[in-house]
Structure formats: structure tokens, C-alpha cells
N, C-alpha and C. Protein backbone atom coordinates (compact mmCIF):
# COMPACT_ATOMS: atom_id res chain seq x y z
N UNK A 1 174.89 -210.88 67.72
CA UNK A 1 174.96 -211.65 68.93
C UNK A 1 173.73 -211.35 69.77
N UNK A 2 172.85 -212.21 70.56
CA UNK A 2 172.03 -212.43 70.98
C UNK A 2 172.09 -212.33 72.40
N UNK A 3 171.53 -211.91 73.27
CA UNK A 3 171.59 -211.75 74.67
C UNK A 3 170.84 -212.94 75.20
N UNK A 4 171.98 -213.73 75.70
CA UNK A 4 171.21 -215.15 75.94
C UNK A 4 170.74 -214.85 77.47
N UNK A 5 171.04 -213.96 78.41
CA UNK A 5 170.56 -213.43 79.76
C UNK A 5 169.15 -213.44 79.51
N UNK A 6 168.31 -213.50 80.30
CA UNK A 6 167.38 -213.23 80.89
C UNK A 6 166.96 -212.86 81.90
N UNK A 7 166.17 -210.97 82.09
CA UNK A 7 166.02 -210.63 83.22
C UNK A 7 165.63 -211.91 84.24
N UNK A 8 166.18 -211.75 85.65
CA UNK A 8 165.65 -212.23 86.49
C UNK A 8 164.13 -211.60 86.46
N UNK A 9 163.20 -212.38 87.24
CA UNK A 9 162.21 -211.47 87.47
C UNK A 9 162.44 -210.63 88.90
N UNK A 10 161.72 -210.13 89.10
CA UNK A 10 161.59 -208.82 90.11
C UNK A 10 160.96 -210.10 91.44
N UNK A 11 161.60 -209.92 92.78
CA UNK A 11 160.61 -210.54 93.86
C UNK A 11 159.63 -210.08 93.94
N UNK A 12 158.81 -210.92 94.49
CA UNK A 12 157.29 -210.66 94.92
C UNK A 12 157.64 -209.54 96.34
N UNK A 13 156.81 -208.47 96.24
CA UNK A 13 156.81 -207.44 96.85
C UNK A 13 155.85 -207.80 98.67
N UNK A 14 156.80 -208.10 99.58
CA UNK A 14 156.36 -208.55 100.60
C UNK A 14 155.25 -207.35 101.37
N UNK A 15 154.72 -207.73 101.96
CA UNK A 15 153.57 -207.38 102.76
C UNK A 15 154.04 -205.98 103.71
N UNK A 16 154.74 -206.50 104.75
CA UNK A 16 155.61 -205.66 105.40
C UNK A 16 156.42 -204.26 104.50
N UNK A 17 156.95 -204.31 103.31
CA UNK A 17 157.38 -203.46 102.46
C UNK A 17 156.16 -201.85 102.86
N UNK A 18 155.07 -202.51 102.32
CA UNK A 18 154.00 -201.49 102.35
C UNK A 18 153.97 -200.47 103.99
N UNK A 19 154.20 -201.15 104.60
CA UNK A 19 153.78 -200.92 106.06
C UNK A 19 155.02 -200.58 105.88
N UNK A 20 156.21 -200.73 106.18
CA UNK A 20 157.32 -199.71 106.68
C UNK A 20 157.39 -198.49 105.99
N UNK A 21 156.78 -198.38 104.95
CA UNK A 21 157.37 -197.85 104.22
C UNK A 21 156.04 -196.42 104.25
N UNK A 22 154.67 -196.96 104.54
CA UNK A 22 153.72 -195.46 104.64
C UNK A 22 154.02 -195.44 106.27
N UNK A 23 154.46 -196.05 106.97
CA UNK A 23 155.00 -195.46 108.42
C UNK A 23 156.32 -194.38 108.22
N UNK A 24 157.34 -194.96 107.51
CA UNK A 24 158.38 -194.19 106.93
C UNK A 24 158.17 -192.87 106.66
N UNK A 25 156.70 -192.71 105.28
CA UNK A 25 156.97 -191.69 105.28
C UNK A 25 155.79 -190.66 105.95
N UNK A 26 155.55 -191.38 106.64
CA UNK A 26 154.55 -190.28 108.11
C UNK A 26 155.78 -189.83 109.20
N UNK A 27 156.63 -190.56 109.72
CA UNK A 27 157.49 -190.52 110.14
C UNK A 27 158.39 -189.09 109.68
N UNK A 28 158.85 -189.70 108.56
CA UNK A 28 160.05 -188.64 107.79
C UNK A 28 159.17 -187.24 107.44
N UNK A 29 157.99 -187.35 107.11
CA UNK A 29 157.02 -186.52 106.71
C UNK A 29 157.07 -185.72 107.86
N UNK A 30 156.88 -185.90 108.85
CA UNK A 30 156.92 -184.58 110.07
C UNK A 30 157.92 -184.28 110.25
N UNK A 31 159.21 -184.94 109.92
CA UNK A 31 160.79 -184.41 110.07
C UNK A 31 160.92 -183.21 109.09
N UNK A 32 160.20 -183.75 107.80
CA UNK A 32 160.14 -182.58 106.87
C UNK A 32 159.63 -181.33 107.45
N UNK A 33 158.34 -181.57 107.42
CA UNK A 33 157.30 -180.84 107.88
C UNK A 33 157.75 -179.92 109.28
N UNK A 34 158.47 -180.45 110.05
CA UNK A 34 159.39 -179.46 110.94
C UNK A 34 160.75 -178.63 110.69
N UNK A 35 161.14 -179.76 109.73
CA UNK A 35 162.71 -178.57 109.00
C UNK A 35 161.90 -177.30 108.32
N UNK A 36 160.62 -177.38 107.67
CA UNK A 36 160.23 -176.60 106.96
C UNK A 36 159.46 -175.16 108.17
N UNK A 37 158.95 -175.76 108.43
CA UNK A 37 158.69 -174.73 109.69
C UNK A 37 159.43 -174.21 110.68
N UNK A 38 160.34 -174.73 111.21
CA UNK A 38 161.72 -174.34 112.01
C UNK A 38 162.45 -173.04 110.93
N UNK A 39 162.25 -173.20 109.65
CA UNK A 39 163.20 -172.56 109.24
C UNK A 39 162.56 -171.34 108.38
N UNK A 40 161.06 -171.69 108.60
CA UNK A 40 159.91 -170.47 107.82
C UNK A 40 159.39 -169.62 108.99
N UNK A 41 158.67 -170.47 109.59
CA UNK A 41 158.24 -169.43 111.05
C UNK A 41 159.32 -169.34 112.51
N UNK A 42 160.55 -169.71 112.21
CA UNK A 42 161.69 -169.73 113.47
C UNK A 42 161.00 -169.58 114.93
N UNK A 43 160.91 -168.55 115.22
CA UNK A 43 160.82 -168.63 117.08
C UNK A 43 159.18 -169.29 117.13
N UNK A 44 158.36 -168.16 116.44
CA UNK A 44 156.89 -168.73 116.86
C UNK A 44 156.96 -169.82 117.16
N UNK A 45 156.97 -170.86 115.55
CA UNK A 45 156.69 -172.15 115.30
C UNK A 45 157.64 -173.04 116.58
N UNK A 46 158.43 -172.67 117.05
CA UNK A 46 159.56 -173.88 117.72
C UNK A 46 159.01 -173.17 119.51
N UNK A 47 158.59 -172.11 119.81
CA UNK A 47 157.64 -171.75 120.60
C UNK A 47 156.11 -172.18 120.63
N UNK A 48 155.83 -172.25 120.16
CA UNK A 48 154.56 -173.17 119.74
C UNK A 48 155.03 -174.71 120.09
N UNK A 49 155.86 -175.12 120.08
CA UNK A 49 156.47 -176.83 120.30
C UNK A 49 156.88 -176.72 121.48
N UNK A 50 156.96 -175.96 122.28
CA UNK A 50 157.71 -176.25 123.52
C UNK A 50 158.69 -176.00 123.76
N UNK A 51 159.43 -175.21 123.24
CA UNK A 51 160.59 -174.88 123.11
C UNK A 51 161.18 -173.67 123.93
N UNK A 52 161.90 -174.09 124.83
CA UNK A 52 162.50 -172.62 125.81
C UNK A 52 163.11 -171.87 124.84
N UNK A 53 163.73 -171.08 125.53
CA UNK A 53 164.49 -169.58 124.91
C UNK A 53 165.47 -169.93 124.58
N UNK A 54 166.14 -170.66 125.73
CA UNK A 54 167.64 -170.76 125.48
C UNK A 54 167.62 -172.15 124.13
N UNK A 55 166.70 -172.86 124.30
CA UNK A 55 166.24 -173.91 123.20
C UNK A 55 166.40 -173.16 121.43
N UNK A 56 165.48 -171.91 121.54
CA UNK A 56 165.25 -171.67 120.54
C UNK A 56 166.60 -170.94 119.86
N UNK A 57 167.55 -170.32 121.06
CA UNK A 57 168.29 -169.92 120.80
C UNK A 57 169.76 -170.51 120.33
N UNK A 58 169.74 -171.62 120.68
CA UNK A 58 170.70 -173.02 120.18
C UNK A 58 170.36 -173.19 118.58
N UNK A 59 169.16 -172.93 118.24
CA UNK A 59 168.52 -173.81 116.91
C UNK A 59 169.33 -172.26 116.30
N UNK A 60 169.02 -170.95 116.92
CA UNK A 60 168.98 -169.81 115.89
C UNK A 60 170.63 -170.05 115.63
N UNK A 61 171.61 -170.18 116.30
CA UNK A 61 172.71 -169.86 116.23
C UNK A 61 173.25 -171.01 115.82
N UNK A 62 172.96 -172.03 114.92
CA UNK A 62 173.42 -173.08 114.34
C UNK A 62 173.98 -172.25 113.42
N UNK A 63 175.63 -173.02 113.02
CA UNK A 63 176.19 -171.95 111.60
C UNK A 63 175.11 -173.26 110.44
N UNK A 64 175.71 -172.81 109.42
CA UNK A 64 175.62 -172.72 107.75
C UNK A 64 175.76 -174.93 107.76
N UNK A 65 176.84 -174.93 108.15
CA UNK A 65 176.96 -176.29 108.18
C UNK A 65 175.98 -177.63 108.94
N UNK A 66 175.83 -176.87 109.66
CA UNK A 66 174.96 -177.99 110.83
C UNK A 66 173.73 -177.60 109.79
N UNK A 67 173.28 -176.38 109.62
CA UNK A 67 171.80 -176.79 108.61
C UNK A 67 171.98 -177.62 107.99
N UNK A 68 173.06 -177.34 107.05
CA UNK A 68 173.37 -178.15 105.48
C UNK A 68 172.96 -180.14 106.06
N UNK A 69 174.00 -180.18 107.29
CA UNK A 69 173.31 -181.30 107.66
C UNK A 69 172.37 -181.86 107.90
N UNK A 70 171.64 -180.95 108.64
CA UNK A 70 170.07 -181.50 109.40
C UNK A 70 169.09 -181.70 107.92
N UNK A 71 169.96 -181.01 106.96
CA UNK A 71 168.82 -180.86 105.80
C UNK A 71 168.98 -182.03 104.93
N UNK A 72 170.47 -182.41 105.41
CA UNK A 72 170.66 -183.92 104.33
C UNK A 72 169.94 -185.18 105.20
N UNK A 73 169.76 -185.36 106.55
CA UNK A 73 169.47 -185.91 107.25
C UNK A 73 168.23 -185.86 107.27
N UNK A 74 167.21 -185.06 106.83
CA UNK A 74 166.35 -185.09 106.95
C UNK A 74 164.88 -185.19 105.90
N UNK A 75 165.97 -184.77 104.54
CA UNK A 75 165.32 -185.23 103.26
C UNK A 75 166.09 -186.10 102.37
N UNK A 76 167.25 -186.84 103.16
CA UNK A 76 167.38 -188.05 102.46
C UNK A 76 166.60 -189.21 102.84
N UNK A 77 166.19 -188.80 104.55
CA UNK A 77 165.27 -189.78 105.28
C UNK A 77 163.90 -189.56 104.56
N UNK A 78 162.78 -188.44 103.89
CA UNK A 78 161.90 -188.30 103.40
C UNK A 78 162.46 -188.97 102.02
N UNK A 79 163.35 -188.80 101.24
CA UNK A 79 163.34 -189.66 99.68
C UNK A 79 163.47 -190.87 99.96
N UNK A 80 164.30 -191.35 100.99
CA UNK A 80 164.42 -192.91 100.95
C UNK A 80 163.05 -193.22 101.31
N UNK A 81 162.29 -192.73 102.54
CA UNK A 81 160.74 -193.37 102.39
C UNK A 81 160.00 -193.32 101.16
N UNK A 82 159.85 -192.26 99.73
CA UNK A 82 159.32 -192.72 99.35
C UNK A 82 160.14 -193.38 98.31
N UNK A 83 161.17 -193.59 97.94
CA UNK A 83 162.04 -194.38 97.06
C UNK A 83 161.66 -195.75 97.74
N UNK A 84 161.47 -196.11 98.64
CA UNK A 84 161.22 -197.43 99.45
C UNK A 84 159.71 -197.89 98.77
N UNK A 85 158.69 -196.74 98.65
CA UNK A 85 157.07 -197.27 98.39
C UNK A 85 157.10 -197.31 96.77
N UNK A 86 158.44 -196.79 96.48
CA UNK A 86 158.42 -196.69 94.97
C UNK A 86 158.74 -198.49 94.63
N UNK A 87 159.68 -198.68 95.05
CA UNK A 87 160.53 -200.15 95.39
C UNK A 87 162.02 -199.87 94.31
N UNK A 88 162.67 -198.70 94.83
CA UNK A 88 163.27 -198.31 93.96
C UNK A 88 164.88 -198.76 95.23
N UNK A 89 166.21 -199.53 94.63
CA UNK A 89 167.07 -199.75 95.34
C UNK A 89 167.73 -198.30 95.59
N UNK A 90 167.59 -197.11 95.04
CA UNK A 90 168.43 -195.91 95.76
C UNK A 90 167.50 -195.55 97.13
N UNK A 91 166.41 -195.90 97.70
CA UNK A 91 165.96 -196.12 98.84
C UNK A 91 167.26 -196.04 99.40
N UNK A 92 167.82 -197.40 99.53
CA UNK A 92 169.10 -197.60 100.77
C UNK A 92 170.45 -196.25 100.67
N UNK A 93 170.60 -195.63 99.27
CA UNK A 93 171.55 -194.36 99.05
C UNK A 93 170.48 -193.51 99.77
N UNK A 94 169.62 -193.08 100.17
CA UNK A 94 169.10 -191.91 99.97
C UNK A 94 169.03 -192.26 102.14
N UNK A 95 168.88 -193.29 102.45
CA UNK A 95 168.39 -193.23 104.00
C UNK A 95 170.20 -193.49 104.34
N UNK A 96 170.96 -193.65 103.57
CA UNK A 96 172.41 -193.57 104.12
C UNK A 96 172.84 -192.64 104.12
N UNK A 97 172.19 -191.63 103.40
CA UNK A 97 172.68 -190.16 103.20
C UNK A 97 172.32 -189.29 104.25
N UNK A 98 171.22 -190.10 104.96
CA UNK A 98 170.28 -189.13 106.03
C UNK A 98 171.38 -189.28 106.95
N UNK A 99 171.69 -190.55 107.29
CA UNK A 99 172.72 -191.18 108.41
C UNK A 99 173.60 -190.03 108.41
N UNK A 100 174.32 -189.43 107.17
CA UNK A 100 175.66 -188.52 107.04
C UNK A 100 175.09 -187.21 107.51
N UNK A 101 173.84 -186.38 107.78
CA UNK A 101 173.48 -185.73 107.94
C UNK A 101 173.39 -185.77 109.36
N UNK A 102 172.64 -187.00 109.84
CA UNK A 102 172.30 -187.18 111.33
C UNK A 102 174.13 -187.46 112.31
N UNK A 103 174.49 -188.04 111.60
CA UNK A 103 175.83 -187.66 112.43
C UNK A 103 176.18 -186.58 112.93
N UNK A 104 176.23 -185.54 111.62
CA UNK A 104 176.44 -184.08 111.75
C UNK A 104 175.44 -183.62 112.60
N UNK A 105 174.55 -184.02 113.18
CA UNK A 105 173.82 -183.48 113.65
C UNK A 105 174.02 -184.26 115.50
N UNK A 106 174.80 -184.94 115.45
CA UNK A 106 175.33 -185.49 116.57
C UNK A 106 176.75 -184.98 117.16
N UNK A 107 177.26 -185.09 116.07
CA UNK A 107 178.71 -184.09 116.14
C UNK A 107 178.87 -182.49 117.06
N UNK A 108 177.75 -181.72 116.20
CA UNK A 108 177.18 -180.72 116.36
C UNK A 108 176.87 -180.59 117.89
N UNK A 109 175.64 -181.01 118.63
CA UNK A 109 175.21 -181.68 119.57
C UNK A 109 176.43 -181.75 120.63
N UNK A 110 177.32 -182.53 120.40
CA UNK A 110 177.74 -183.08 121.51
C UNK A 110 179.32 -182.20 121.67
N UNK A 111 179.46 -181.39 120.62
CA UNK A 111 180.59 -180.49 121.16
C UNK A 111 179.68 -178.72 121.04
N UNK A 112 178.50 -178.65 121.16
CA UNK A 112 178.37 -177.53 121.51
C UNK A 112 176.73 -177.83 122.73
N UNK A 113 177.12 -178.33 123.77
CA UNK A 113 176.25 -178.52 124.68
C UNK A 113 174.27 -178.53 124.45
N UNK A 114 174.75 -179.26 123.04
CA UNK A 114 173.08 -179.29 122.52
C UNK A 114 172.39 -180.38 123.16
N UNK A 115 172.79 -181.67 124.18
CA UNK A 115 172.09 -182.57 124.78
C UNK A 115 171.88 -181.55 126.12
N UNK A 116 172.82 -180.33 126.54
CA UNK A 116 172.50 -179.97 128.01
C UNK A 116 170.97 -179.44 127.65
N UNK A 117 171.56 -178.66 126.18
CA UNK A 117 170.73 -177.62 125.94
C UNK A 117 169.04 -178.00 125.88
N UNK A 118 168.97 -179.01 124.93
CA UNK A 118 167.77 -179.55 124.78
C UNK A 118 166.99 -180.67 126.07
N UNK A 119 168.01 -180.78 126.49
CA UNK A 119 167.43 -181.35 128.16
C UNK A 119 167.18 -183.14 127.73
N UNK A 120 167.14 -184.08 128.53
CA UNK A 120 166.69 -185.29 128.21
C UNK A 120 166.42 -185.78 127.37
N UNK A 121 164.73 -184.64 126.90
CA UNK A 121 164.06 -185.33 125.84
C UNK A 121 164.57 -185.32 124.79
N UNK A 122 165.38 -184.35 124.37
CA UNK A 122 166.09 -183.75 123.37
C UNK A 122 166.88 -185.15 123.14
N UNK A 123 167.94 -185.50 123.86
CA UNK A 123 169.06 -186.82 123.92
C UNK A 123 167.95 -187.60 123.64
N UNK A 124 166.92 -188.40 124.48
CA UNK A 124 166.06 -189.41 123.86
C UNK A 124 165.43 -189.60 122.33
N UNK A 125 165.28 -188.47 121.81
CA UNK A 125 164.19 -187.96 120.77
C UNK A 125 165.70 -187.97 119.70
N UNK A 126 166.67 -187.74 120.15
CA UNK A 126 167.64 -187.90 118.80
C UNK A 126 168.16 -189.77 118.42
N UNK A 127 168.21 -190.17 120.16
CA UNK A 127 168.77 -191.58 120.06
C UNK A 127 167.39 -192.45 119.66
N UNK A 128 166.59 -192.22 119.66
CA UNK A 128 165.05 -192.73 119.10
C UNK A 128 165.49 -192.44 117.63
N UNK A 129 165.35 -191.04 116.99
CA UNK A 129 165.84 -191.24 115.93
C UNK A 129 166.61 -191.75 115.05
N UNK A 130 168.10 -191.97 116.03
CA UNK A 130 169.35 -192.08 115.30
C UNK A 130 168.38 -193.99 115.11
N UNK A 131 167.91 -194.33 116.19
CA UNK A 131 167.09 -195.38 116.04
C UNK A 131 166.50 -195.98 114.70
N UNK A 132 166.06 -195.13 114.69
CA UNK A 132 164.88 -195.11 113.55
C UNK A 132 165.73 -195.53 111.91
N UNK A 133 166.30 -194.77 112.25
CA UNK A 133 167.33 -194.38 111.21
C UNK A 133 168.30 -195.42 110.49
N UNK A 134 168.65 -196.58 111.21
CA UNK A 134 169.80 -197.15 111.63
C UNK A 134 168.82 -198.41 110.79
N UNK A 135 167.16 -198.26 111.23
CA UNK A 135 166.25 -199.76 111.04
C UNK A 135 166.11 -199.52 109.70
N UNK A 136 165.91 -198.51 109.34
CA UNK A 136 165.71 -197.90 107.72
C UNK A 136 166.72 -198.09 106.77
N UNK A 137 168.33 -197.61 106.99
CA UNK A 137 169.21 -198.30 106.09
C UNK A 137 169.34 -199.92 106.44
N UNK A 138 169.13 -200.31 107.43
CA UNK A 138 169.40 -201.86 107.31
C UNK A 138 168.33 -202.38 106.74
N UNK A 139 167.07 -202.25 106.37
CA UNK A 139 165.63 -202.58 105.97
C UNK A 139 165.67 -202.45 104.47
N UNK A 140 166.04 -201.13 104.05
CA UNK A 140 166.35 -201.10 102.93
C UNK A 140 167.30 -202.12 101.98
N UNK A 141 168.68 -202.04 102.53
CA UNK A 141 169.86 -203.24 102.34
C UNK A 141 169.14 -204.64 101.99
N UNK A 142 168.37 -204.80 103.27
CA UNK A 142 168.02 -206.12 103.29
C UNK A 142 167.08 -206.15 101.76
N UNK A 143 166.11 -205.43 102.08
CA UNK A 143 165.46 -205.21 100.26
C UNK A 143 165.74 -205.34 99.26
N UNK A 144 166.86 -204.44 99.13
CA UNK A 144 167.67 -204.69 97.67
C UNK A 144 168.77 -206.45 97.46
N UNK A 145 168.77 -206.70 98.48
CA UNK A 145 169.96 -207.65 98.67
C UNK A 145 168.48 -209.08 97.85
N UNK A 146 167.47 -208.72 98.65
CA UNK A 146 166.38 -209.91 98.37
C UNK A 146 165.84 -209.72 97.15
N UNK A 147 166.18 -208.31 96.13
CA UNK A 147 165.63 -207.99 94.68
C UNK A 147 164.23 -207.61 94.91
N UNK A 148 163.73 -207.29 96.06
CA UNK A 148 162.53 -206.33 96.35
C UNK A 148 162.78 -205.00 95.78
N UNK A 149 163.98 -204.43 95.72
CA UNK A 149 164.35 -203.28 95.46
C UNK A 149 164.83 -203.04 93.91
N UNK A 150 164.69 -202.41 93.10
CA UNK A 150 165.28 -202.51 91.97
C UNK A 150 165.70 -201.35 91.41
């Protein structure tokens, strides 16, 4: 028996793809690039950023779980950018996964006085993110849904 199917072809890879996607991962790239330093050089490095005492001291006393999150949140957001430049459809699994991380990282936040703690910018700089975040699984979706993604 003969496979009378024929791949569809693949869409033409839109313009915009490129551009969200090396913004993505400049973007996600310093998210990395800060989980990695937050958690190699602790006080210096997050003293070096601006970071008060009582600031640094919120980050030190995170338990086991809230890492586990910030870490899914933060390198599912780095794989989905480059799963996105790859044009690969687990893009949209990998920036939904960040979402499950960034919750936890909202959860976290808002029952242990981490918006008092981090002051304004802190609340802005997460809802910017959660931002960010939100354009990336729907961007992705939309991708795979149009067969940009495969």
C-alpha cells in the first residue's frame, strides 16, 4: 500500500519570525545570563545590580521550590527563543513552560511580600515580563497554527 498523502509543504518563513525571535533570544539571554550569576556570584553580582540588603536577602532565602521555578521560567523562555529561530513547533511547549515557572514566581512574590520587597520596579519589571511572556506563547501558537512552525 502506497501513501497517497503528500507532505504539505512547510510555510514560507515570514520576515517578522527572524526579528522576534533574535530579540527573544537577547531578551531571554540576559534572563539566563542573570539566573546564572544570581546563583554563581549571589550577593556581589545582585549588589553590583542595585540591589539593597533586604533585596538581596529575599533572593537568598528563597526555598528549593521557588528556584526550581524561576529556573523553569527562565530556560524554558531561553529554549523557546531558540526553538522559535530553529522554526521548531516545541517553541510554543517550551515558552508555556516558562509561563509555569513565572507563575511560581508570582505566587511566591505575592504571598511572601516580594512586590513590598523589591519596591515598584520590581512589580513593573515582573508585569513587563509576565508581558513579554504572554506575547511569546501567543506568537508562537500563532506560528505553529500557520505551519511556520514544524
Amino acid at each position: 500500500m502506497t501513501d497517497t498523502m503528500a507532505a504539505a509543504p512547510a510555510a514560507r518563513t515570514p520576515w517578522h519570525l527572524w526579528l522576534v525571535g533574535v530579540l527573544a533570544v537577547l531578551w531571554n539571554g540576559f534572563g539566563a545570563y542573570d539566573y546564572i550569576m544570581t546563583n554563581t556570584q549571589g550577593a556581589t553580582y545582585m549588589a553590583s545590580m542595585g540591589m539593597t540588603e533586604a533585596q538581596i536577602a529575599y533572593f537568598n532565602d528563597m526555598p528549593t521550590w521557588m528556584t526550581a521555578a524561576w529556573a523553569l521560567g527562565v530556560w524554558g523562555a531561553f529554549a523557546g527563543s531558540v526553538l522559535l529561530l530553529l522554526r521548531m513547533k516545541w517553541a510554543f511547549h517550551a515558552f508555556a513552560i516558562s509561563l509555569l515557572g513565572l507563575l511560581g514566581s508570582w505566587i511566591y512574590s505575592l504571598t511572601n511580600d516580594g512586590f513590598e520587597i523589591m519596591g515598584a520596579a520590581g512589580l513593573g519589571m515582573s508585569a513587563f515580563i509576565t508581558l513579554v511572556a504572554l506575547a511569546l506563547v501567543y506568537y508562537a501558537h500563532r506560528m505553529t497554527k500557520a505551519g511556520v512552525l514544524r
